[in-house]
N, C-alpha and C. Protein backbone atom coordinates (compact mmCIF):
# COMPACT_ATOMS: atom_id res chain seq x y z
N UNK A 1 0.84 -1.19 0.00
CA UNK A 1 0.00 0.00 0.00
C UNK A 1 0.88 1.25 0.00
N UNK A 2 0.51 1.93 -1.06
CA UNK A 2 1.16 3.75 -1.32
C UNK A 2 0.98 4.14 -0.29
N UNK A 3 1.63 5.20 0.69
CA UNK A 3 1.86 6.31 2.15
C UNK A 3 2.25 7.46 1.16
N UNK A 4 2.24 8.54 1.54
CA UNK A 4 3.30 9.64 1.68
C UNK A 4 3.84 9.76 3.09
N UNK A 5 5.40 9.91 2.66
CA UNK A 5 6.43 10.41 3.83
C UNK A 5 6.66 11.73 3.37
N UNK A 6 7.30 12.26 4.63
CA UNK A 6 7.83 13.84 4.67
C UNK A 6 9.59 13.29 4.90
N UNK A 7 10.17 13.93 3.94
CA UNK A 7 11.92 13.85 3.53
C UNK A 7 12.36 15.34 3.81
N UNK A 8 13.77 15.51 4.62
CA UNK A 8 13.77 16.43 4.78
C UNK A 8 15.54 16.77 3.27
N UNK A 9 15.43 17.79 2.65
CA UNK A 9 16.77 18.00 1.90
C UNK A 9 17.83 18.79 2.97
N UNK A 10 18.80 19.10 1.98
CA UNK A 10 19.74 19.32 2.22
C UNK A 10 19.45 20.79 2.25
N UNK A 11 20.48 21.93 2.86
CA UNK A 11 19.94 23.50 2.85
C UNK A 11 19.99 23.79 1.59
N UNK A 12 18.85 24.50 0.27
CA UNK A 12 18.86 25.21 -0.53
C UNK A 12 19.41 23.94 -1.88
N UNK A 13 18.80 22.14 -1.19
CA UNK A 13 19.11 21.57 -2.10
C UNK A 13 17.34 20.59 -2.59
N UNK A 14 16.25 21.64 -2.53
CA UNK A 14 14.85 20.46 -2.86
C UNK A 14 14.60 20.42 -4.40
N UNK A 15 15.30 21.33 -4.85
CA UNK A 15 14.91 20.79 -6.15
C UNK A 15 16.20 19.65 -7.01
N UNK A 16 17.52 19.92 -6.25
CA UNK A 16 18.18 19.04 -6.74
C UNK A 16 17.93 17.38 -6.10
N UNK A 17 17.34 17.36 -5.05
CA UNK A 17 16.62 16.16 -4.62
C UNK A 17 15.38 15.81 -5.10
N UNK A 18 14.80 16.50 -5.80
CA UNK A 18 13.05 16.24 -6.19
C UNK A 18 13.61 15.16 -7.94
N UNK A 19 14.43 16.31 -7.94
CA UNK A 19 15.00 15.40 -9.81
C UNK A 19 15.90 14.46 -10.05
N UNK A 20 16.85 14.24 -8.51
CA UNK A 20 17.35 12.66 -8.38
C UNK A 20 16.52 11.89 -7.98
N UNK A 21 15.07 12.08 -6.80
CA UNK A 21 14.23 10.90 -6.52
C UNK A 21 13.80 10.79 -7.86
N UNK A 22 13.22 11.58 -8.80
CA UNK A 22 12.20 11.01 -9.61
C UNK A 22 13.18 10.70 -10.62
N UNK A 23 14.28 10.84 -11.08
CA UNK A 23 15.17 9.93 -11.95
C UNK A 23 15.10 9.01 -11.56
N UNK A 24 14.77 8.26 -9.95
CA UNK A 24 14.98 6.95 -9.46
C UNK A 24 13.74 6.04 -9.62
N UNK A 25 12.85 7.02 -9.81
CA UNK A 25 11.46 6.50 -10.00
C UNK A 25 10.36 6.92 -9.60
N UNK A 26 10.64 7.36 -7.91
CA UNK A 26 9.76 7.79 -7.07
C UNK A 26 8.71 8.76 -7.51
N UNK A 27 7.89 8.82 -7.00
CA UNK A 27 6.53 9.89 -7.04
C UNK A 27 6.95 11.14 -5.75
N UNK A 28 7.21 11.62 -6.30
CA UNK A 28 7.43 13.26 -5.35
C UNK A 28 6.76 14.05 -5.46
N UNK A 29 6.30 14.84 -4.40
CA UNK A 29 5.58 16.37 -4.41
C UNK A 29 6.38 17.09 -3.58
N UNK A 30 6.34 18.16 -4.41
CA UNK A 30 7.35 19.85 -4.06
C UNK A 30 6.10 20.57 -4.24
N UNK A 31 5.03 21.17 -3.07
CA UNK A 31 4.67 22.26 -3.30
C UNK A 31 5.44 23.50 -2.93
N UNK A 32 5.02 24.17 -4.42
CA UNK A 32 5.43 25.54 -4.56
C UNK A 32 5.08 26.32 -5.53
N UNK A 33 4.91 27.76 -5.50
CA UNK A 33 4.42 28.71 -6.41
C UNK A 33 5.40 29.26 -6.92
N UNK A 34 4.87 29.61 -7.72
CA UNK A 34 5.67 30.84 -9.15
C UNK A 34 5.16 32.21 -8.81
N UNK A 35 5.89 32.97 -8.43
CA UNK A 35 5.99 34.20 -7.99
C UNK A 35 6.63 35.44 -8.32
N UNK A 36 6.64 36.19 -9.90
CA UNK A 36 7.26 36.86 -10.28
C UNK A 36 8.32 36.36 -10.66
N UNK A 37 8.03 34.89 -11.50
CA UNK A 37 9.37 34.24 -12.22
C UNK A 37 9.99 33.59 -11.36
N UNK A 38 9.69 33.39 -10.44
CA UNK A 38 10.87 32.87 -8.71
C UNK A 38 9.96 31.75 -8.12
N UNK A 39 10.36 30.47 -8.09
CA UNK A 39 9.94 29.38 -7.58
C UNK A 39 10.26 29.79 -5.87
N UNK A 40 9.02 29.36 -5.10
CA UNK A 40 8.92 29.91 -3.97
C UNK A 40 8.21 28.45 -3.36
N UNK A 41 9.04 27.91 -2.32
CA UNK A 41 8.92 26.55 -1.70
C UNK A 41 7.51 26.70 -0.44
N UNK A 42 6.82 26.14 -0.47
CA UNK A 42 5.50 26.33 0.59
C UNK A 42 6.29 25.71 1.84
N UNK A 43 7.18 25.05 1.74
CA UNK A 43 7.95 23.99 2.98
C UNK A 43 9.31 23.88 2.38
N UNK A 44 10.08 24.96 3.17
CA UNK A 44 11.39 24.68 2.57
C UNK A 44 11.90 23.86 3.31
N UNK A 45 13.24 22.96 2.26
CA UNK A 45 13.98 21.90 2.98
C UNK A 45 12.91 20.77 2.75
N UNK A 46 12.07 20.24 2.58
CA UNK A 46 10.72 19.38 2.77
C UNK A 46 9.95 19.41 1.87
N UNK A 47 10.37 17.60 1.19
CA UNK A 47 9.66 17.22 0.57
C UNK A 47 8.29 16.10 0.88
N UNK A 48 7.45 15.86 -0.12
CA UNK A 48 6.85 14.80 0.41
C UNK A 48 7.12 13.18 -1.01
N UNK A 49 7.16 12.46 -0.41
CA UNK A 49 7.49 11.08 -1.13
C UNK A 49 6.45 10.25 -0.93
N UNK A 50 6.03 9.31 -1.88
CA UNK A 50 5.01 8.37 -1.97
C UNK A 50 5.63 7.13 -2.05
N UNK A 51 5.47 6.56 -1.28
CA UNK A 51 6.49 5.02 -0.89
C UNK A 51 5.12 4.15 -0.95
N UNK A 52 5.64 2.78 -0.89
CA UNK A 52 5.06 1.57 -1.46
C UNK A 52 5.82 0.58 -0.40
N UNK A 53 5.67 0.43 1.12
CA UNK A 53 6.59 -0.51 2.33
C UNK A 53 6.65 -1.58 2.16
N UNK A 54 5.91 -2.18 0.96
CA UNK A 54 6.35 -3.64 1.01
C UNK A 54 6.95 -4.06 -0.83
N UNK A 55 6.46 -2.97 -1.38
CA UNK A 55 7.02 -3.12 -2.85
C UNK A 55 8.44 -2.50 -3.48
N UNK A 56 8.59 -1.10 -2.15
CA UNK A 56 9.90 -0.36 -2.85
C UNK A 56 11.34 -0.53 -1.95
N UNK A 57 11.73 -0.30 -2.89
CA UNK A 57 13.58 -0.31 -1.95
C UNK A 57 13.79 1.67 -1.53
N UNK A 58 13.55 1.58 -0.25
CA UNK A 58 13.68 2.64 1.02
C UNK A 58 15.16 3.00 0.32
N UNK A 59 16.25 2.11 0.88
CA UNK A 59 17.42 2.59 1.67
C UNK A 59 18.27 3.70 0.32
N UNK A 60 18.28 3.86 -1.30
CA UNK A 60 18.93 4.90 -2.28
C UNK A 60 18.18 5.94 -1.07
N UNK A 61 17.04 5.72 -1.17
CA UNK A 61 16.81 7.37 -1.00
C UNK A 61 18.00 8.19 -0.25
N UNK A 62 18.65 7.54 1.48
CA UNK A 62 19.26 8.46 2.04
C UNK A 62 20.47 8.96 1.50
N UNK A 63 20.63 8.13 0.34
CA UNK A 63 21.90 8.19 -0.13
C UNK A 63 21.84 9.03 -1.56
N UNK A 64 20.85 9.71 -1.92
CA UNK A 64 20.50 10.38 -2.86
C UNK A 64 20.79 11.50 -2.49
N UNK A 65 21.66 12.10 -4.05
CA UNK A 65 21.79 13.59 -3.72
C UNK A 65 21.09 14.99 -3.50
N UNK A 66 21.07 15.78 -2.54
CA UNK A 66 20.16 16.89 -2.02
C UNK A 66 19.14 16.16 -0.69
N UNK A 67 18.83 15.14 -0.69
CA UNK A 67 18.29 13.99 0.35
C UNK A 67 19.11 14.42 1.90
N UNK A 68 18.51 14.81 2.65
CA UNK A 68 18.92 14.85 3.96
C UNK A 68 18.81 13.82 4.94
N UNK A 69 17.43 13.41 5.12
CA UNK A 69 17.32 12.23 6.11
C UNK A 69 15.60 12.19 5.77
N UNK A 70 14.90 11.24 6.31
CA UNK A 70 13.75 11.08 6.73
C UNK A 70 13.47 11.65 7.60
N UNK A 71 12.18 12.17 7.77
CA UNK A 71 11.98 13.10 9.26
C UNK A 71 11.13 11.88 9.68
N UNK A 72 11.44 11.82 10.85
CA UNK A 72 11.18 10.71 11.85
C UNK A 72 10.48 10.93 13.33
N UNK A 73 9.35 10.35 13.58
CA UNK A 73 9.32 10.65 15.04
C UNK A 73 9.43 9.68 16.30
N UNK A 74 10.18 9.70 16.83
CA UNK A 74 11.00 8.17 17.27
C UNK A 74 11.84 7.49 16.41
N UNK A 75 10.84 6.13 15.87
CA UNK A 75 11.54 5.17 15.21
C UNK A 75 10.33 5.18 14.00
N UNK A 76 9.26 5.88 14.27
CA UNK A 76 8.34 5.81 13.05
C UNK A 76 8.56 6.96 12.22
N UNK A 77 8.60 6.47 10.70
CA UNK A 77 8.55 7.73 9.70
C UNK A 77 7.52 8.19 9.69
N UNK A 78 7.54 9.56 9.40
CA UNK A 78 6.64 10.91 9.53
C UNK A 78 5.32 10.23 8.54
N UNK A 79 4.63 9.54 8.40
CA UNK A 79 3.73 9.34 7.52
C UNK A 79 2.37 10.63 7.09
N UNK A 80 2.24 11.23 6.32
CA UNK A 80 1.32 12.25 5.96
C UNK A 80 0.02 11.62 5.06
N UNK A 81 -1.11 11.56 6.16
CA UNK A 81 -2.24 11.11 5.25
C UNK A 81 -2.61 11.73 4.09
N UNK A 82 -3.05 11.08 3.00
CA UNK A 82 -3.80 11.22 1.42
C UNK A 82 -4.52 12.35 1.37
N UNK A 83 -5.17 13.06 2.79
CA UNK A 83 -6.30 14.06 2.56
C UNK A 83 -5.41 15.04 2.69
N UNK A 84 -4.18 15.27 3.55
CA UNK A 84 -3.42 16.09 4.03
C UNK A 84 -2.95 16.74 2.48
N UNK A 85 -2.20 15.86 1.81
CA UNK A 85 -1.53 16.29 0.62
C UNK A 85 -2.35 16.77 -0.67
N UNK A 86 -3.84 16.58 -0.34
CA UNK A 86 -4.91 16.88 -1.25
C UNK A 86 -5.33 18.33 -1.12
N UNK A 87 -5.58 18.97 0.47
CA UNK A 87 -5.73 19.66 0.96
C UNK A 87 -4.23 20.74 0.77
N UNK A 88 -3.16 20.09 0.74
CA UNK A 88 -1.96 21.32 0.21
C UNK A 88 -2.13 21.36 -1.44
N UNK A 89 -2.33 20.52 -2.38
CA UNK A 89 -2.84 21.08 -3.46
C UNK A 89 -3.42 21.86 -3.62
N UNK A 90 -4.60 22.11 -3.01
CA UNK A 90 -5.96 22.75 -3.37
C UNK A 90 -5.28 23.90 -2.89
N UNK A 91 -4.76 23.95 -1.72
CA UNK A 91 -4.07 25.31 -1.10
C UNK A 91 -2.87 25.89 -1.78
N UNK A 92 -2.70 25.79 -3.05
CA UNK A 92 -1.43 25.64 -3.79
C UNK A 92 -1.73 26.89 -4.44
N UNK A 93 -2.85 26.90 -4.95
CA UNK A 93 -3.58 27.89 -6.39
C UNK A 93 -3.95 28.89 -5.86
N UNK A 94 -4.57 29.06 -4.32
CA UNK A 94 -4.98 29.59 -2.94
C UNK A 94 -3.96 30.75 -2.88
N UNK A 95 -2.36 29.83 -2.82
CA UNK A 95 -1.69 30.56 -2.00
C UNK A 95 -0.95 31.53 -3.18
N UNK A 96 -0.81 31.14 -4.30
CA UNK A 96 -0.54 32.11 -5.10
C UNK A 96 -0.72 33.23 -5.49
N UNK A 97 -2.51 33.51 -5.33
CA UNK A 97 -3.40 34.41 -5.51
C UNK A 97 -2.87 35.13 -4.18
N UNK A 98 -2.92 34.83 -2.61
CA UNK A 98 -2.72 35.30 -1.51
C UNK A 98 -1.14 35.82 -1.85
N UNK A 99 -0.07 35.25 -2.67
CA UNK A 99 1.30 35.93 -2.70
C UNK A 99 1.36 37.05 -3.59
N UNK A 100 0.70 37.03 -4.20
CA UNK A 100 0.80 38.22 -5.47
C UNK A 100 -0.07 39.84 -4.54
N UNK A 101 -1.15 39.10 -3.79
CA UNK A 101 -2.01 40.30 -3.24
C UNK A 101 -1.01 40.71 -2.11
N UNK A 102 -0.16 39.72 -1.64
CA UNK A 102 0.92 40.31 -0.52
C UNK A 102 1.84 41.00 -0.85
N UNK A 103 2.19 41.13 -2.29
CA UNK A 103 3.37 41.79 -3.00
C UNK A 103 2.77 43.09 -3.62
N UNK A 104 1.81 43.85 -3.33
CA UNK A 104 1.36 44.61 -4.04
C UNK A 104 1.13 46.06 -3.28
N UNK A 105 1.61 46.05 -2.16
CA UNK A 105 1.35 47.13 -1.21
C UNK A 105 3.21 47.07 -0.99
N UNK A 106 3.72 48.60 -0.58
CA UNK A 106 4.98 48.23 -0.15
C UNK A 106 4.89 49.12 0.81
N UNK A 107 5.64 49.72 1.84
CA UNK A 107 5.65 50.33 3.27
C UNK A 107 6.11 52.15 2.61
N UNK A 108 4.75 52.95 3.07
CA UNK A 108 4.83 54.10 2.43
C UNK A 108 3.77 54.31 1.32
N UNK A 109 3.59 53.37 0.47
CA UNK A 109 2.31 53.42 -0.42
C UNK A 109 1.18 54.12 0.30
N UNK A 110 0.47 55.30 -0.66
CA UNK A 110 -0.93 55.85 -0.53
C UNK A 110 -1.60 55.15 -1.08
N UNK A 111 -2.75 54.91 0.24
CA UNK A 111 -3.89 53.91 -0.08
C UNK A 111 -5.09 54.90 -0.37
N UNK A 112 -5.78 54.20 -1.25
CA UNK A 112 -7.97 54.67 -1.15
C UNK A 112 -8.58 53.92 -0.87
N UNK A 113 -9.40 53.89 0.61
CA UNK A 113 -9.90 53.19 0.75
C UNK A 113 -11.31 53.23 0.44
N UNK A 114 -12.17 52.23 -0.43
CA UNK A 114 -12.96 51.86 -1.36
C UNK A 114 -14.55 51.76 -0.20
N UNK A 115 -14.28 50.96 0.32
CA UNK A 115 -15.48 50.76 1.17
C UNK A 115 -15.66 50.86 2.45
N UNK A 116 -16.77 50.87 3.32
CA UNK A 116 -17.05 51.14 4.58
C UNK A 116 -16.68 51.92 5.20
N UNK A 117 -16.89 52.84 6.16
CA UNK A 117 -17.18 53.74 7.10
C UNK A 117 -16.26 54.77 6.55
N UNK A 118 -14.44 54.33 6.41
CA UNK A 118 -13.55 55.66 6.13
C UNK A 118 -13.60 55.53 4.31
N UNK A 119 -14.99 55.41 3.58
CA UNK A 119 -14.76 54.82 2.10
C UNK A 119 -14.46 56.80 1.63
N UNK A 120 -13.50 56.93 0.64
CA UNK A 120 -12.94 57.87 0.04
C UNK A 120 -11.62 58.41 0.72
N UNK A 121 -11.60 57.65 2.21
CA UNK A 121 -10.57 58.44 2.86
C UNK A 121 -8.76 57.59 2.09
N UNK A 122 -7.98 58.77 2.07
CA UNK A 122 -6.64 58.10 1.89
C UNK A 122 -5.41 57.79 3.26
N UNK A 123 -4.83 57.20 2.67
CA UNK A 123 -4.23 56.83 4.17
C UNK A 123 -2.60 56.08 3.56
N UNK A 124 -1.70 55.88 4.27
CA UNK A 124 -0.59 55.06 4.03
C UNK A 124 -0.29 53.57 4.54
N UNK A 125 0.46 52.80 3.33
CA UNK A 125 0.32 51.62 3.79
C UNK A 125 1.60 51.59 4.70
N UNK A 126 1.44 50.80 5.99
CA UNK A 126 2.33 50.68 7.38
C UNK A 126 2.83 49.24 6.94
N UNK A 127 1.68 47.51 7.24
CA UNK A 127 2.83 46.89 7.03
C UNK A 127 1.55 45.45 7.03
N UNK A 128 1.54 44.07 6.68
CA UNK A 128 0.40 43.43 6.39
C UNK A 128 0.40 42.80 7.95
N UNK A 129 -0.49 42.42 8.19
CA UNK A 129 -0.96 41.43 9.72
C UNK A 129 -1.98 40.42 9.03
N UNK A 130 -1.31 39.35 8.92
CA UNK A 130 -2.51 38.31 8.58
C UNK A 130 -3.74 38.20 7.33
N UNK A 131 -4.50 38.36 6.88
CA UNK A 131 -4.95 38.79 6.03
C UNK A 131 -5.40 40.15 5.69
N UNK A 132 -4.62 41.22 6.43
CA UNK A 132 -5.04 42.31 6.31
C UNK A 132 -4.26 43.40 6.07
N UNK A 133 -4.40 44.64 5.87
CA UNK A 133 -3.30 45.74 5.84
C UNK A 133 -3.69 46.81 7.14
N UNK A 134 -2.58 47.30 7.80
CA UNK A 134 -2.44 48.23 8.45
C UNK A 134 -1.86 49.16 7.57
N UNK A 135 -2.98 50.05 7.96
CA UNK A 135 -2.82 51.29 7.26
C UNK A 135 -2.88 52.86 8.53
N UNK A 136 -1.57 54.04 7.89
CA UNK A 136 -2.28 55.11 9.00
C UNK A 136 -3.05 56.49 7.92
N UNK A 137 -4.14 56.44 9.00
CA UNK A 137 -5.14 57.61 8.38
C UNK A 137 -4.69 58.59 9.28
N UNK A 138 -5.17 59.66 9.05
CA UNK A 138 -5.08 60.88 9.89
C UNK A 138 -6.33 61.08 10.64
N UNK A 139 -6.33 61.08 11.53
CA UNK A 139 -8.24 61.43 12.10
C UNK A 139 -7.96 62.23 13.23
N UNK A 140 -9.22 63.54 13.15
CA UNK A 140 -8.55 64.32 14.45
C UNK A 140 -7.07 64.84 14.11
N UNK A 141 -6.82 65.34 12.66
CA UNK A 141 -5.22 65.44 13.43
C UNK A 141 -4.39 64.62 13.91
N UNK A 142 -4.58 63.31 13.90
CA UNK A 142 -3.84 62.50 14.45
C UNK A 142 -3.66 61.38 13.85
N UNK A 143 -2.62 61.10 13.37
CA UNK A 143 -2.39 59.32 12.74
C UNK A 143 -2.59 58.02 13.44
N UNK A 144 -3.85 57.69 13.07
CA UNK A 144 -3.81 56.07 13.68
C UNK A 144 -3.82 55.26 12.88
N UNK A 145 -3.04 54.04 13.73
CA UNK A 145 -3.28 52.58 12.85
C UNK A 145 -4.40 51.78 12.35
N UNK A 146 -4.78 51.58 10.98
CA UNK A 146 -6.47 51.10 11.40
C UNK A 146 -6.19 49.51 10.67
N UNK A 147 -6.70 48.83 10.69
CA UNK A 147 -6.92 47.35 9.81
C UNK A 147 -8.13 47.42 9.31
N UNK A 148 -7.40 46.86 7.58
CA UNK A 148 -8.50 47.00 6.44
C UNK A 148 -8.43 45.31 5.66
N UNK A 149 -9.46 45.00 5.22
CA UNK A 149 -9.23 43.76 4.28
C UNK A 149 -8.84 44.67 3.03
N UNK A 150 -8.00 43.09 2.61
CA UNK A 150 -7.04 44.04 1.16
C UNK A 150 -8.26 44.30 0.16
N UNK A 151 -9.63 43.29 -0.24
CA UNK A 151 -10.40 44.10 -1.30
C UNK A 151 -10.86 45.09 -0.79
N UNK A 152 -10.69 46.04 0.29
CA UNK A 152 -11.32 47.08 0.83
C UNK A 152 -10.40 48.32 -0.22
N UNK A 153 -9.33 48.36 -0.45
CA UNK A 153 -8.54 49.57 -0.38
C UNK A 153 -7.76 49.38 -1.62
N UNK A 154 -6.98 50.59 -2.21
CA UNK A 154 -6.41 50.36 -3.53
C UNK A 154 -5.02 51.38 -3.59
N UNK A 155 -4.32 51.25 -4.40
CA UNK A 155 -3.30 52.07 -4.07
C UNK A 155 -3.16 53.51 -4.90
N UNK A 156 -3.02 53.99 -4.79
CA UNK A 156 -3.44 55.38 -5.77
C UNK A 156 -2.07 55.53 -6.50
């Protein structure tokens, strides 16, 4: 029966390990996005491998180049259930859309913000928190920090 394991590489070596396992045969997944031409690792150092425990020969792998070790907990390999690795796909296409909207504000940018309560007011972008932007408006004479969702606001 097929598993996925979690393999850990070598520093700044997963893609030269993703293209010696699968020269060897193996079924590998490297999630990662394309990001302004720049392959961008969702789990750096960390791959995932699809092994077969009673059909495949384990032991090339450690000895494969960019291959670090098995990540292990104890004496059992890291096994990653079928839904797990389905669920980072789907989050693959997700996270791309979320990297491009994170690259689009830079620290100092004048914002407009589009909707709700401060809608027409402008303000500067400060710095992202989670799915959101901190931005400072002036109110009163006074600059505060406010949090906006990013389809709220635009950059002028």
């Amino acid at each position: 029966m097929k598993n996925w394991y979690l393999i850990q590489s070598k520093f700044n070596q997963e893609k030269i390990a993703e293209k010696n396992l699968v020269n060897q045969g193996y079924t590998i997944y490297n999630p990662h996005i394309n990001l302004n031409n720049n392959s961008v690792a969702l789990f750096p150092r960390y791959l995932f491998i699809q092994l077969d425990n009673k059909a495949q020969n384990w032991s090339p792998i450690r000895s494969t180049k960019g291959v670090s070790n098995f990540v292990r907990f104890g004496l059992q390999f890291a096994k990653v259930p079928d839904f797990i690795i389905s669920l980072i796909k789907a989050q693959e296409n997700r996270s791309i859309k979320k990297m491009i909207d994170l690259s689009r504000f830079h620290k100092g940018d004048k914002l407009h913000i589009d909707q709700g309560i401060f809608k027409g007011c402008q303000g500067i972008f400060e710095r992202y928190e989670d799915d959101r932007v901190i931005a400072l408006l002036t109110i009163l004479n006074q600059p505060q920090k406010l949090s906006f969702k990013l389809d709220k606001i635009t950059v002028i």
